[in-house]
N, C-alpha and C. Protein backbone atom coordinates (compact mmCIF):
# COMPACT_ATOMS: atom_id res chain seq x y z
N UNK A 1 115.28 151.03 52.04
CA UNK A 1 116.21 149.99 51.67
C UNK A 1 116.60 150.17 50.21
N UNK A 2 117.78 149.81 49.82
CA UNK A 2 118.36 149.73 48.25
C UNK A 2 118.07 149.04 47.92
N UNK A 3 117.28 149.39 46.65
CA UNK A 3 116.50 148.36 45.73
C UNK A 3 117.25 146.97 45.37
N UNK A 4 118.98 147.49 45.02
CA UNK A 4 120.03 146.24 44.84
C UNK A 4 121.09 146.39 46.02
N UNK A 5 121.29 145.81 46.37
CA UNK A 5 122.16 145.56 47.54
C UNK A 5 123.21 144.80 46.70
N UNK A 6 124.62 144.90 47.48
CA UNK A 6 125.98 145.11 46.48
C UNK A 6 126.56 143.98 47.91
N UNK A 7 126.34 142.88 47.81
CA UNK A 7 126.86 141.51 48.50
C UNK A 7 128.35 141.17 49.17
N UNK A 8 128.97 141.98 47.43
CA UNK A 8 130.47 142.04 47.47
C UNK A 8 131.10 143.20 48.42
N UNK A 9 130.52 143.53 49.12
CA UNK A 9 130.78 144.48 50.35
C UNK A 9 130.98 143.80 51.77
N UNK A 10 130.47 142.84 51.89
CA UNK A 10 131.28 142.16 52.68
C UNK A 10 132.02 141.26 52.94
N UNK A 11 132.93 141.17 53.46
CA UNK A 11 133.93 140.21 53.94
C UNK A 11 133.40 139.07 53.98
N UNK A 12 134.11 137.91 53.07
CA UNK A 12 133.86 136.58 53.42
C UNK A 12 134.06 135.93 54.77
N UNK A 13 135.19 136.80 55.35
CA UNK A 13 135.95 135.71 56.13
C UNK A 13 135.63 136.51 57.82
N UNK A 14 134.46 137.42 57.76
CA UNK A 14 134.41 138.50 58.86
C UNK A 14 133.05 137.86 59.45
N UNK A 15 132.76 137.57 60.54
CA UNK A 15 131.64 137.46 61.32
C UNK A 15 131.02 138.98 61.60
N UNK A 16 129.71 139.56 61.70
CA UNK A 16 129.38 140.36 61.53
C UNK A 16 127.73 139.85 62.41
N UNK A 17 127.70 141.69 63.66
CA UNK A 17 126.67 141.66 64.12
C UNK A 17 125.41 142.04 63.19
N UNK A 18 124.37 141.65 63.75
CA UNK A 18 123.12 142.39 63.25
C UNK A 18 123.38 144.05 62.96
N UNK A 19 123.35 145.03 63.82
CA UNK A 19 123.60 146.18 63.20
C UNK A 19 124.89 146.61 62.17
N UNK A 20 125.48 145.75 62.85
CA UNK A 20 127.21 145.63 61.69
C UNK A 20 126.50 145.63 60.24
N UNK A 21 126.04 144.30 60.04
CA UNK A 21 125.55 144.30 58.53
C UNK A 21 124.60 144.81 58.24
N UNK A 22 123.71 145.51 58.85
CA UNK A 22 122.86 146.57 58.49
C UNK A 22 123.42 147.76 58.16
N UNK A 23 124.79 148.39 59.04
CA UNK A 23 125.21 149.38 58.40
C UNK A 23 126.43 149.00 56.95
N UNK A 24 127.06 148.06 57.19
CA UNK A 24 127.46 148.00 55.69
C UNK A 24 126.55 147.79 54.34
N UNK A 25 125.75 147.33 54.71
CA UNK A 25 124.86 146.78 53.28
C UNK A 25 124.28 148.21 53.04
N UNK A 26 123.84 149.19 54.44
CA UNK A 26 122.86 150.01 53.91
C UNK A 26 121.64 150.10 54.38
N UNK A 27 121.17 148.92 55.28
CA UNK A 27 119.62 148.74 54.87
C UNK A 27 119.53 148.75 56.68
N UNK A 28 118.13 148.96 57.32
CA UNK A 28 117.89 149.08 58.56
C UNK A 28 118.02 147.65 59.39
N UNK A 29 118.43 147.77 60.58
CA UNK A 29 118.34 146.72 61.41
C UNK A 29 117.46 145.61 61.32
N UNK A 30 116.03 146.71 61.48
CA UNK A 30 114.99 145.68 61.32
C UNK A 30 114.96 144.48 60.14
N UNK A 31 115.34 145.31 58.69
CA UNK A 31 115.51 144.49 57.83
C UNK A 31 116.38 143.12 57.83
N UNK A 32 117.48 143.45 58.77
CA UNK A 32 118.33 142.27 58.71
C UNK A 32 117.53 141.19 59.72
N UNK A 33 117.09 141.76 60.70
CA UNK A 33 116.45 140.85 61.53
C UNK A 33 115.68 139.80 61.50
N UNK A 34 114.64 140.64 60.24
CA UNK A 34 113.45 139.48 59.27
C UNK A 34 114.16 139.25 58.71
N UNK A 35 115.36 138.87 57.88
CA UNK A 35 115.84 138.21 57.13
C UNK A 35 116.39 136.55 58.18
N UNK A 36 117.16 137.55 59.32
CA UNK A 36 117.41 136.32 60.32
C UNK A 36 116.20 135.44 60.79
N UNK A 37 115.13 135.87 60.85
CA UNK A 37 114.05 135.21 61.44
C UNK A 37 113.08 134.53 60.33
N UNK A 38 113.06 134.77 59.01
CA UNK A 38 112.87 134.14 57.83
C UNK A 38 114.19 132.60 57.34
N UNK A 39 115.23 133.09 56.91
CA UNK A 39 116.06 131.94 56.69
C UNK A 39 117.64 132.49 56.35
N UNK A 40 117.97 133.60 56.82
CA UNK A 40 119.36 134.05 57.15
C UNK A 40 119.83 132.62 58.33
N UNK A 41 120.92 132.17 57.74
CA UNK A 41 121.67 131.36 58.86
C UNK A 41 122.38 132.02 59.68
N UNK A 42 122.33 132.42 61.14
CA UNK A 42 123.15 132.97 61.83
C UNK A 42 123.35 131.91 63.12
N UNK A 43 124.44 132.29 63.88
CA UNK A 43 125.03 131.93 65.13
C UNK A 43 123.99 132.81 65.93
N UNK A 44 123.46 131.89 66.90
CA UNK A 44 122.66 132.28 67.58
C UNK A 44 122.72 131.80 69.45
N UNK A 45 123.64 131.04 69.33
CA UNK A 45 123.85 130.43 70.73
C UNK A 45 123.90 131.68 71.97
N UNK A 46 124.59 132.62 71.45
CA UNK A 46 124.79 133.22 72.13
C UNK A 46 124.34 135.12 71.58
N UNK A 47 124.07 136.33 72.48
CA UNK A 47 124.34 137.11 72.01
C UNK A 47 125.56 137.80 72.14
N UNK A 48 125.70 139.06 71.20
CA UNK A 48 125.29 139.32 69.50
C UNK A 48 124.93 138.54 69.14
N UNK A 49 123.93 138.25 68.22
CA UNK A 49 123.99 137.15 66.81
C UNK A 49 124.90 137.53 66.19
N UNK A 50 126.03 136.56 65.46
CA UNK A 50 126.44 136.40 64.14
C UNK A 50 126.06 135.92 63.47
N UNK A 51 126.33 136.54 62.32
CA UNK A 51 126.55 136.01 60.74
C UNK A 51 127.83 136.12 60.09
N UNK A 52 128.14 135.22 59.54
CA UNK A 52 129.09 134.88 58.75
C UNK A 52 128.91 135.80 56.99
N UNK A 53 130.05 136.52 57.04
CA UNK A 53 129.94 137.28 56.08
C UNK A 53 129.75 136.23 54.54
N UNK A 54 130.53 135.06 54.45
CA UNK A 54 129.99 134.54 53.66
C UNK A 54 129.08 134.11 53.05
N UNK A 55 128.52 133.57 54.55
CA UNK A 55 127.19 133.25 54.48
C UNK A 55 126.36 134.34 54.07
N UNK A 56 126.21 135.51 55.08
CA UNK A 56 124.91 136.36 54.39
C UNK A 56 125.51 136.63 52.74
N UNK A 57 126.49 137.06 52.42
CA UNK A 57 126.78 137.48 50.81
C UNK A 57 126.07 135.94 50.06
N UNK A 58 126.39 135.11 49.99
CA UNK A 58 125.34 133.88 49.41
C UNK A 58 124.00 133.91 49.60
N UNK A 59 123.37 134.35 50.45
CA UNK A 59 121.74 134.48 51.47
C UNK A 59 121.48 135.41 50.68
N UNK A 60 122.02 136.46 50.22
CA UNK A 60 121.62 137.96 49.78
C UNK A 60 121.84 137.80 48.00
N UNK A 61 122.86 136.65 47.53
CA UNK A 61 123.11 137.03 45.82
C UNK A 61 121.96 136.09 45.61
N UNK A 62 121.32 134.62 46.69
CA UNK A 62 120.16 134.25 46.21
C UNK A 62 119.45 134.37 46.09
N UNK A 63 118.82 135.80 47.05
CA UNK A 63 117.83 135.96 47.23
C UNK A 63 117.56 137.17 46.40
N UNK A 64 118.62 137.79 45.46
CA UNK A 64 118.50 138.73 44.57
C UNK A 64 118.04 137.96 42.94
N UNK A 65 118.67 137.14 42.84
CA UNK A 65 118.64 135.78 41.67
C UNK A 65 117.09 135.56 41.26
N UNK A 66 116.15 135.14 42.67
CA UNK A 66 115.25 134.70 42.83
C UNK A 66 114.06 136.22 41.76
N UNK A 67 114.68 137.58 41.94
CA UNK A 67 113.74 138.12 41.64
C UNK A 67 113.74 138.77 39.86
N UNK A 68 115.21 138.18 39.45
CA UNK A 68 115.62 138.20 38.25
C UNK A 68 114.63 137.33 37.46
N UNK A 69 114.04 137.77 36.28
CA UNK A 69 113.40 137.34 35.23
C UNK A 69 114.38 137.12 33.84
N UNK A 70 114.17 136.09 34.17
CA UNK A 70 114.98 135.48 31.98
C UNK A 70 114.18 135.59 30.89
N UNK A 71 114.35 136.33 30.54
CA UNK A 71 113.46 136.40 29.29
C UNK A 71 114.05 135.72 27.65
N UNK A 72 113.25 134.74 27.02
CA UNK A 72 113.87 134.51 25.87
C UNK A 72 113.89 135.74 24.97
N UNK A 73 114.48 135.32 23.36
CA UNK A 73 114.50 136.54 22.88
C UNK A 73 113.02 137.46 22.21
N UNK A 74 111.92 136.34 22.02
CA UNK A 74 110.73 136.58 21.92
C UNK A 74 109.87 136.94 23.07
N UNK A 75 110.43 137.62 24.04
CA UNK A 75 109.85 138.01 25.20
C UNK A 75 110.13 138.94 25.37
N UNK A 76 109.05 140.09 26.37
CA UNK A 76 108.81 141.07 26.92
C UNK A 76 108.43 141.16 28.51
N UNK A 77 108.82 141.61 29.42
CA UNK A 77 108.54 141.46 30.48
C UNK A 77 107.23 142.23 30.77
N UNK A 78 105.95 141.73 31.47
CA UNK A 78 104.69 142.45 31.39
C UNK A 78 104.80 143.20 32.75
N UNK A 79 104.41 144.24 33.15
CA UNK A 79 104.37 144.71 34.40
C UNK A 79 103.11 144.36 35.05
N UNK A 80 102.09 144.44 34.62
CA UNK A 80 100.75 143.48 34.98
C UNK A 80 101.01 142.37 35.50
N UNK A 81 101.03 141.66 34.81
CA UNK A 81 101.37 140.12 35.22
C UNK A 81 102.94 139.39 35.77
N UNK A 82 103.48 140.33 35.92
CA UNK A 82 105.27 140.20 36.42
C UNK A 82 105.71 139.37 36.47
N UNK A 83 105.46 139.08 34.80
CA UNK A 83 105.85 137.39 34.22
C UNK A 83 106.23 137.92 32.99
N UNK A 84 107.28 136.94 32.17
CA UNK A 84 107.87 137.28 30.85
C UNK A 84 106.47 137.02 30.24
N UNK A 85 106.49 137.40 28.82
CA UNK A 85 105.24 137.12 27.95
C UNK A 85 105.72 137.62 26.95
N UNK A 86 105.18 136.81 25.66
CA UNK A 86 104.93 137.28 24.33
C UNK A 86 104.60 138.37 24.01
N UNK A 87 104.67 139.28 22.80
CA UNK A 87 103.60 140.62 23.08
C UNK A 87 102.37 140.24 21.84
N UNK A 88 101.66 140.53 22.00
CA UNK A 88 100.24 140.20 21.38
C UNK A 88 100.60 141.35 19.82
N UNK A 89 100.46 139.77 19.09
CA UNK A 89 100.53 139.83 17.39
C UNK A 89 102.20 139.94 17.25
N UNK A 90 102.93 140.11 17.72
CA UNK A 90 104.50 140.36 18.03
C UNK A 90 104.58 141.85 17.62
N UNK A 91 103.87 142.49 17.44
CA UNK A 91 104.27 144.00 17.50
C UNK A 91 104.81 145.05 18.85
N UNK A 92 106.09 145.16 18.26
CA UNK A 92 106.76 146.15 19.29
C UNK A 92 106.83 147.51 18.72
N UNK A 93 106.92 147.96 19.41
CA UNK A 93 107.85 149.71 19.33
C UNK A 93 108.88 149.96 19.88
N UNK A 94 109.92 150.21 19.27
CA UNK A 94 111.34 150.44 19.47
C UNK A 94 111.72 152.30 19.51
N UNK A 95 111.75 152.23 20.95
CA UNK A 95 112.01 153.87 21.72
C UNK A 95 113.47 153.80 21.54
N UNK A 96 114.34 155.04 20.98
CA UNK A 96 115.73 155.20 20.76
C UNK A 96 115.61 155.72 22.69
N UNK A 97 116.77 155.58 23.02
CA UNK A 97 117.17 156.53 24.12
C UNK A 97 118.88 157.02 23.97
N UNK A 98 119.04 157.71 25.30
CA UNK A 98 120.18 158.08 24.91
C UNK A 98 121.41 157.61 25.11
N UNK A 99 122.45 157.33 25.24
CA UNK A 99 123.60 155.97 25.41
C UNK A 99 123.39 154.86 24.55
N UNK A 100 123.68 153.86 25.05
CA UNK A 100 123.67 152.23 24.52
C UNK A 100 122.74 151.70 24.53
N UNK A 101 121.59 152.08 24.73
CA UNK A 101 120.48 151.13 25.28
C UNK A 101 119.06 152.10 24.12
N UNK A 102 118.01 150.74 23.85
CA UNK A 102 116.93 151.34 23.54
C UNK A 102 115.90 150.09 24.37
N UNK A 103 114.45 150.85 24.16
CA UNK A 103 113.43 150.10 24.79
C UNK A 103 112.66 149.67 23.86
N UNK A 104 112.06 148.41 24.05
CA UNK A 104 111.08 148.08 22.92
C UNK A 104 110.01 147.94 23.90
N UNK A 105 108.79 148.44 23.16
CA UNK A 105 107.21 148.01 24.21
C UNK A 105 106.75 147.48 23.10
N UNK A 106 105.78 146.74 24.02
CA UNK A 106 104.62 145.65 23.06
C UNK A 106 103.33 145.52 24.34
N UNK A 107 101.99 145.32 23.80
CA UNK A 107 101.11 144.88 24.37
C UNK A 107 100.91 143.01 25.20
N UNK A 108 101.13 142.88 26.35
CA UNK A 108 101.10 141.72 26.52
C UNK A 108 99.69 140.77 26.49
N UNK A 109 100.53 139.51 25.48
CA UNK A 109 99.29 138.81 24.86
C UNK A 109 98.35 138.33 26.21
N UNK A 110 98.57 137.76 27.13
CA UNK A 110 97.36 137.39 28.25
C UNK A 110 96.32 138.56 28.87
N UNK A 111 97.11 139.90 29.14
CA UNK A 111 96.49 140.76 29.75
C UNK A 111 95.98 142.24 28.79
N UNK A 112 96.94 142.53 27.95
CA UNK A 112 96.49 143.40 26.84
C UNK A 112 97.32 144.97 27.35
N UNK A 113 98.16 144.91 28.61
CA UNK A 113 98.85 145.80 29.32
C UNK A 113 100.24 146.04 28.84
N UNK A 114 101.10 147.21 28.95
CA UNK A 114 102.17 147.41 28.48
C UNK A 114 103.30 146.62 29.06
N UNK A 115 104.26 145.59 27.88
CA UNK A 115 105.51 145.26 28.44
C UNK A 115 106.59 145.55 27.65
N UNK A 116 107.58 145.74 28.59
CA UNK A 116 108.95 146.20 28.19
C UNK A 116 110.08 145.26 27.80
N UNK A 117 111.04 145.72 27.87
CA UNK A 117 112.57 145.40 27.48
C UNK A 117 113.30 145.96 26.82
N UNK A 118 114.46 146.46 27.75
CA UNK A 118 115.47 146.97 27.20
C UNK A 118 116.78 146.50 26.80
N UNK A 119 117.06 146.36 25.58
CA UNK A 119 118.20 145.92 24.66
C UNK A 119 119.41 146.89 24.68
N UNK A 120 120.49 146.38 23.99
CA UNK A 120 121.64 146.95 23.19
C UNK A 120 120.98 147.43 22.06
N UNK A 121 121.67 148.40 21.54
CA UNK A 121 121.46 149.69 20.02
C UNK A 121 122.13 148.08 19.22
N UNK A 122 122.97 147.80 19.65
CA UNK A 122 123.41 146.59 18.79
C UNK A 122 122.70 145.34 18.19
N UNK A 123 121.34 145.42 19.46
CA UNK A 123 120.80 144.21 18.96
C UNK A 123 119.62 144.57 17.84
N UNK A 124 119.50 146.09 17.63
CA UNK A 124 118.36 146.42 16.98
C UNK A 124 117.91 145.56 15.89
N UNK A 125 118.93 145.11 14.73
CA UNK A 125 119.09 144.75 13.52
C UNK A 125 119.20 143.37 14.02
N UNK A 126 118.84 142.73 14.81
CA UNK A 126 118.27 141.31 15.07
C UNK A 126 116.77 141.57 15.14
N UNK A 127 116.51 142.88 16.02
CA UNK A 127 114.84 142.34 16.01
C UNK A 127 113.53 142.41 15.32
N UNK A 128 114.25 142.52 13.92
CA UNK A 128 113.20 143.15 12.69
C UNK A 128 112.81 141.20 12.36
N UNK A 129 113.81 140.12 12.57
CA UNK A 129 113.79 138.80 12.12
C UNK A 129 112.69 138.38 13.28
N UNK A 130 112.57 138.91 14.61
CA UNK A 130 112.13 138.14 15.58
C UNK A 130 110.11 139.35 16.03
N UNK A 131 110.17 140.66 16.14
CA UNK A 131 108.85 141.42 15.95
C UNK A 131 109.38 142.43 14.36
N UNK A 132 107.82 142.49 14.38
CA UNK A 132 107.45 143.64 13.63
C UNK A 132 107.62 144.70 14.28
N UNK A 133 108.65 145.48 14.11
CA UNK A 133 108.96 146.49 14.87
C UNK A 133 108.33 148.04 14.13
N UNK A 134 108.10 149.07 14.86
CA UNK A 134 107.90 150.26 14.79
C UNK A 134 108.60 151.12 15.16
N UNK A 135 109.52 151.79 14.57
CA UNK A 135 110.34 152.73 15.68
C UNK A 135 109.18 154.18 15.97
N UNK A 136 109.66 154.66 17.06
CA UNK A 136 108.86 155.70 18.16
C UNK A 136 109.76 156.64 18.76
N UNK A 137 109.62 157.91 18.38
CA UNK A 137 110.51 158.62 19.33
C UNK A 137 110.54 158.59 20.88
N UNK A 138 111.36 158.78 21.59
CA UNK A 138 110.89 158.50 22.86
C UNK A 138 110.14 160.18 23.55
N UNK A 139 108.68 160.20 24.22
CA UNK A 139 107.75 161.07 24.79
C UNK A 139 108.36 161.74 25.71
N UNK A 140 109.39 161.01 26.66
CA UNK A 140 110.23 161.85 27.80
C UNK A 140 111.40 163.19 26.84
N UNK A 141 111.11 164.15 27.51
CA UNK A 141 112.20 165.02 27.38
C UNK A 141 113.56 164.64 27.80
């Protein structure tokens, strides 16, 4: 299955079988099925099941929402604990990469395990006010 599934692929206004929206989204039958048998709203009176393309595209951007983390700007996302968190003492390390983007790691304060976040090159010169930063070359080739 695709890690992100792209919602805006289907038709609002199209009723759509079980394998129908399994092959547009991408993802196997089965998958759509537990989704129907979990809390996908479908037409069920009769077979095919439908679903309403609207409907699943709403079913699917909420249920993507749900796994999104907000992080304030004093946060790091911990992979341990797969919860935002502080980083312990506020010390980060700021990895350049290549494009627009760099990574900052910090130790997370509850567990003592590595957490991330990746910024804009733009925001760098905000986060000297908010951690003690270290810059770090980045180890990947």
């Amino acid at each position: 299955m695709a890690k992100r599934l792209n919602p805006r692929v289907l038709k609002a206004n199209r009723a759509y079988t079980i394998p129908e929206l399994a092959q547009v989204l991408g993802v196997s039958v089965g998958a759509v099925r537990g989704w129907a048998r979990d809390d996908l709203p479908a037409l069920k009176a009769q077979r095919p099941y439908l679903v309403l393309g609207s409907v699943a595209r709403s079913y699917l951007e909420a249920r993507q929402g749900k796994a999104k983390a907000k992080l304030q700007p004093d946060q790091l996302y911990c992979m341990s604990c797969k919860a935002p968190r502080r980083p312990w003492g506020m010390l980060v390390d700021l990895i350049d990469q290549p494009g627009s983007t760099a990574r900052i790691m910090g130790l997370c304060e509850a567990c003592q395990m590595p957490s991330f976040r990746m910024i804009g090159k733009a925001q760098i010169p905000q986060l000297g006010q908010i951690f003690d930063v270290t810059r770090r070359e980045d180890p990947t080739p």
